[in-house]
N, C-alpha and C. Protein backbone atom coordinates (compact mmCIF):
# COMPACT_ATOMS: atom_id res chain seq x y z
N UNK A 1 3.50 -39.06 6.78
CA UNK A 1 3.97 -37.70 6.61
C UNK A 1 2.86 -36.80 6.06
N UNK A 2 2.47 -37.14 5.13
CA UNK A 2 0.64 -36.27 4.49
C UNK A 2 -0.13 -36.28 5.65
N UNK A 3 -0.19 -37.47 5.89
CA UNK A 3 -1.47 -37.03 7.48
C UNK A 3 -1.04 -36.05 8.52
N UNK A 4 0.46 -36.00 8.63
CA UNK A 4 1.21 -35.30 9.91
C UNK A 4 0.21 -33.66 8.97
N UNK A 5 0.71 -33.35 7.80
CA UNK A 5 0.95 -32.26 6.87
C UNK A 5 -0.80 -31.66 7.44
N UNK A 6 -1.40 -32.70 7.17
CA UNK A 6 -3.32 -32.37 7.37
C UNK A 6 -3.55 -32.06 8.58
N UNK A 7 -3.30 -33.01 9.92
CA UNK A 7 -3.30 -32.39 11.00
C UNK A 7 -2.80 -30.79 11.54
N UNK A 8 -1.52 -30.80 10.86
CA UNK A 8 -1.09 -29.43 11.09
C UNK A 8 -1.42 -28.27 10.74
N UNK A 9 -2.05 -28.24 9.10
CA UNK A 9 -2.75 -27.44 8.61
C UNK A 9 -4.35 -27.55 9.32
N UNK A 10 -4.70 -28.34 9.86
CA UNK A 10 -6.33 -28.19 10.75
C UNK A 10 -5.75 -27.72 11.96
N UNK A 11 -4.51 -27.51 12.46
CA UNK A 11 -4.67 -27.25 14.18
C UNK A 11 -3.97 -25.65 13.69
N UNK A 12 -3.36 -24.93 12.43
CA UNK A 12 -3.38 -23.91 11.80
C UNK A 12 -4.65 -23.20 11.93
N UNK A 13 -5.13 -23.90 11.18
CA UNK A 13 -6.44 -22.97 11.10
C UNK A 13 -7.57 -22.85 11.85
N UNK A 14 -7.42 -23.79 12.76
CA UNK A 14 -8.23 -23.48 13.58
C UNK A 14 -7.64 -22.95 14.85
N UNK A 15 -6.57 -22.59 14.57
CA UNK A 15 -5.71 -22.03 15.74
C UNK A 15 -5.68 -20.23 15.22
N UNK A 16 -6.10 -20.08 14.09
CA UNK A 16 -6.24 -18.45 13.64
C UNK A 16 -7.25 -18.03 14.56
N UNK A 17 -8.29 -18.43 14.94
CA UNK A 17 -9.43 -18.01 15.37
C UNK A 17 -8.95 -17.39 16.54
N UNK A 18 -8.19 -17.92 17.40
CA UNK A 18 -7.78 -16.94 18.37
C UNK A 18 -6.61 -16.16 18.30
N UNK A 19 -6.52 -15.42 17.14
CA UNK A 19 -6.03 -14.30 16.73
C UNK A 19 -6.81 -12.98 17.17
N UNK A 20 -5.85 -12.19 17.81
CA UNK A 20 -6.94 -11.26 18.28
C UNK A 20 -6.77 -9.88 17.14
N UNK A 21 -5.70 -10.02 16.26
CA UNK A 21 -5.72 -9.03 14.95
C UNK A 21 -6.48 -9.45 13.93
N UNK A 22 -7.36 -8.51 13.28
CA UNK A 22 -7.89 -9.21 12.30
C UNK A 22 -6.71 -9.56 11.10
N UNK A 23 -5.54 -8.62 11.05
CA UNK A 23 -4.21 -8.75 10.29
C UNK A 23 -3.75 -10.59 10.55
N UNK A 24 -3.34 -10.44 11.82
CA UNK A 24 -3.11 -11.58 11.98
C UNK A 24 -3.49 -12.97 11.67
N UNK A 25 -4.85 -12.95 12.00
CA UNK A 25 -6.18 -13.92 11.46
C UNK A 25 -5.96 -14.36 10.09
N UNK A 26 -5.93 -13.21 9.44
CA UNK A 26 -5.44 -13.75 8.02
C UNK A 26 -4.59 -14.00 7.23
N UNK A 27 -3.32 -13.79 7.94
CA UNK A 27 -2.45 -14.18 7.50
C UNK A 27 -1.90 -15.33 8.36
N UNK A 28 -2.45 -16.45 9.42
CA UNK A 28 -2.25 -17.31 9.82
C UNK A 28 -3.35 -18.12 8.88
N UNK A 29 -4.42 -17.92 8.62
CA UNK A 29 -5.48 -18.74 7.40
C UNK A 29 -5.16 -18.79 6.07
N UNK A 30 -4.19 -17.50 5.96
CA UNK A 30 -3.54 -17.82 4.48
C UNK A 30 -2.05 -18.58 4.83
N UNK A 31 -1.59 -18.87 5.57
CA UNK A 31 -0.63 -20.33 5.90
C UNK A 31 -1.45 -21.52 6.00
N UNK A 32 -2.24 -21.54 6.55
CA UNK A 32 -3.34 -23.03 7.02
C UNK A 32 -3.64 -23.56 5.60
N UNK A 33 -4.24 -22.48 4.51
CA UNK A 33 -4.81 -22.44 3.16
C UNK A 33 -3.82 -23.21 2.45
N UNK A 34 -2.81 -22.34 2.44
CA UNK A 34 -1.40 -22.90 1.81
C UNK A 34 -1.23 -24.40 2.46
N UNK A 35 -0.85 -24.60 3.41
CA UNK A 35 -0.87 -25.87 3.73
C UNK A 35 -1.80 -27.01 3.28
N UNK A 36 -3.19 -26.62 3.30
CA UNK A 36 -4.11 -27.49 2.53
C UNK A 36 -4.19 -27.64 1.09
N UNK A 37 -3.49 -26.55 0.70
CA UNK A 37 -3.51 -26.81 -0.86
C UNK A 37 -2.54 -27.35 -1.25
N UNK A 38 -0.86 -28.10 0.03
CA UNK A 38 -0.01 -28.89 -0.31
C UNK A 38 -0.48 -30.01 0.08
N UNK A 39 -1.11 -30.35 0.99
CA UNK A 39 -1.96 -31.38 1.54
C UNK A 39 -2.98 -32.08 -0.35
N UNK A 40 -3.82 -31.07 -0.16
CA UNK A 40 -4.64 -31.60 -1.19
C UNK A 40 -3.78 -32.19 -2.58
N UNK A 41 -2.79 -31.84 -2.79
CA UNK A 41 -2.31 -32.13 -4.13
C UNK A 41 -1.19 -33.16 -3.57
N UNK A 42 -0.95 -33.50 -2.68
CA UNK A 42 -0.09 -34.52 -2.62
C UNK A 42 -0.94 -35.65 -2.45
N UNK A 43 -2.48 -35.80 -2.26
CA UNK A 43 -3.44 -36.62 -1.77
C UNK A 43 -4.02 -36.33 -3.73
N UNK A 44 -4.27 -36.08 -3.79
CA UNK A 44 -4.03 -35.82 -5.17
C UNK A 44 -5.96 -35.36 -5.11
N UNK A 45 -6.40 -34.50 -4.06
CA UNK A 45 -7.92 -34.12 -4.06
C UNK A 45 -7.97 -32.89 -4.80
N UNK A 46 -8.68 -32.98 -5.98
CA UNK A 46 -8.87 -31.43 -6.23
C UNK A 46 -9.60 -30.38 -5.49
N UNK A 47 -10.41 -31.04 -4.82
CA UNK A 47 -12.08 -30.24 -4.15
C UNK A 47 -11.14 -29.70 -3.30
N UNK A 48 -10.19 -30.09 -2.22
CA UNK A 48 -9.50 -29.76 -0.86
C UNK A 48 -8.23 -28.57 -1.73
N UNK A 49 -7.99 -29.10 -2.87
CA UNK A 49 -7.04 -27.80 -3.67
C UNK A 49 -7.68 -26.37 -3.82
N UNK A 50 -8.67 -26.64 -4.53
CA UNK A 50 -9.39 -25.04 -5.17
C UNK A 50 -10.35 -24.93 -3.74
N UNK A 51 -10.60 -25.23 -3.10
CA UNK A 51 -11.56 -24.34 -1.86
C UNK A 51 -10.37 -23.89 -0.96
N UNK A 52 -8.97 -24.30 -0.97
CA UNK A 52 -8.51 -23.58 -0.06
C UNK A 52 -7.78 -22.57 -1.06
N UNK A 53 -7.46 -23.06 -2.27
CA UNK A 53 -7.44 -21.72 -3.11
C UNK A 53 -8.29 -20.41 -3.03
N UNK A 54 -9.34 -21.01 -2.58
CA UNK A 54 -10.31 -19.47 -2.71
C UNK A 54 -10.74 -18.85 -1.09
N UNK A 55 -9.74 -19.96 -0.21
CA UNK A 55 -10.07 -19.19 1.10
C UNK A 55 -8.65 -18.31 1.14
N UNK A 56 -7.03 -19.42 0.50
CA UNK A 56 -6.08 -18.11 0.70
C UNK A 56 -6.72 -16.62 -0.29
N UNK A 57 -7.23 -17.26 -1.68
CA UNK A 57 -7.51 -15.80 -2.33
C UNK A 57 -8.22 -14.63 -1.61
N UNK A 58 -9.11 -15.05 -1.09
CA UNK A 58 -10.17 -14.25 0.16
C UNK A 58 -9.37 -13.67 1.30
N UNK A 59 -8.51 -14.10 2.01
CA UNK A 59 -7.80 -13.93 2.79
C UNK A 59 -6.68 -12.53 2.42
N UNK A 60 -6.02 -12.87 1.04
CA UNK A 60 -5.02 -12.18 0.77
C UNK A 60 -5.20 -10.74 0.45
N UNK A 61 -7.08 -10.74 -0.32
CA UNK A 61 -7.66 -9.76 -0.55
C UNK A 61 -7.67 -9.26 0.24
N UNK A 62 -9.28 -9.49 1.17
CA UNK A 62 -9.17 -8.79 2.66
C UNK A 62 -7.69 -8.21 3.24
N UNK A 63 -6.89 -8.93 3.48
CA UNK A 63 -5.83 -8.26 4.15
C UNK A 63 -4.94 -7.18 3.05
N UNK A 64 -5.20 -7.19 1.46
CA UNK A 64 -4.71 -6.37 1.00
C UNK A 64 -5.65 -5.05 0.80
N UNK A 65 -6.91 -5.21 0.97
CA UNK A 65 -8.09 -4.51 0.85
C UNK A 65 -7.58 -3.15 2.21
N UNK A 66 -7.70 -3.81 3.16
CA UNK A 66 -7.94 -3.83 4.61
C UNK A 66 -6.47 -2.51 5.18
N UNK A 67 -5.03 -3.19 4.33
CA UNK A 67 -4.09 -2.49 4.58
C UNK A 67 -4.07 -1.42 3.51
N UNK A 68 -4.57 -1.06 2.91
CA UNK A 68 -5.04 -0.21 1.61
C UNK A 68 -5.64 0.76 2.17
N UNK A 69 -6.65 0.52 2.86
CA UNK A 69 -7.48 1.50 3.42
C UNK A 69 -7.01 2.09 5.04
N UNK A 70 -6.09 1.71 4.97
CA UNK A 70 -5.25 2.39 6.43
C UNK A 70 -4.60 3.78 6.12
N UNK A 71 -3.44 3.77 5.27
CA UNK A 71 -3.01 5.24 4.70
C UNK A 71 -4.10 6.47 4.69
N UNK A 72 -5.33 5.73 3.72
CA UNK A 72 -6.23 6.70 3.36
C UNK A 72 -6.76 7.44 4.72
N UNK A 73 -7.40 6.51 5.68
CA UNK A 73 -7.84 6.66 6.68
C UNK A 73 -6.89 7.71 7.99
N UNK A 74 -5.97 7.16 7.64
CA UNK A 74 -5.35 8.40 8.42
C UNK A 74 -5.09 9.53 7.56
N UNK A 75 -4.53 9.53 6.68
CA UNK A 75 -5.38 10.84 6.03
C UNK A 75 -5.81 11.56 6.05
N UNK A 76 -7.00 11.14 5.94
CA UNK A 76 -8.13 11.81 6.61
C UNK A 76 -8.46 12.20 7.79
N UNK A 77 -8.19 11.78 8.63
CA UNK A 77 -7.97 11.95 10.23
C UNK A 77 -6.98 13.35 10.55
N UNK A 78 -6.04 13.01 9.65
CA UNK A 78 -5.36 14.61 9.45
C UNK A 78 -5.96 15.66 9.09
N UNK A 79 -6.70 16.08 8.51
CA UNK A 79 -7.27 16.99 8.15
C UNK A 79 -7.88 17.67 8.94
């Protein structure tokens, strides 16, 4: 069942890549992330815990960064 869990989270994330939103992209890598960081702690790896900790953190940013700067941008476009 853990190995099923690892496979799925690798065919996740490497299945973001053909995301053609960058929205999308990252919020299918912040599921993959999540998945590896249930993966890693049921395998009981820390290294596989905190690096996908810091790819969902990266991920969540960017996409909160990213949707942040949309409002503004039209905005401005109004003017």
């Amino acid at each position: 069942m853990i190995d099923a869990l690892g496979w799925a989270a690798t065919a996740v994330f490497a299945g973001s890549y053909f995301c053609r939103r960058p929205e999308t992209l990252r919020r299918v890598q912040m599921l993959g992330a999540l998945m590896w960081v249930a993966y890693g702690l049921l395998m009981h790896a820390l290294p596989v815990v905190v690096a996908n900790l810091l790819v969902l953190s990266a991920a969540a940013w960017t996409a909160r960064r990213s949707s942040a700067a949309v409002p503004s941008q039209l905005n401005s476009s109004a003017k």
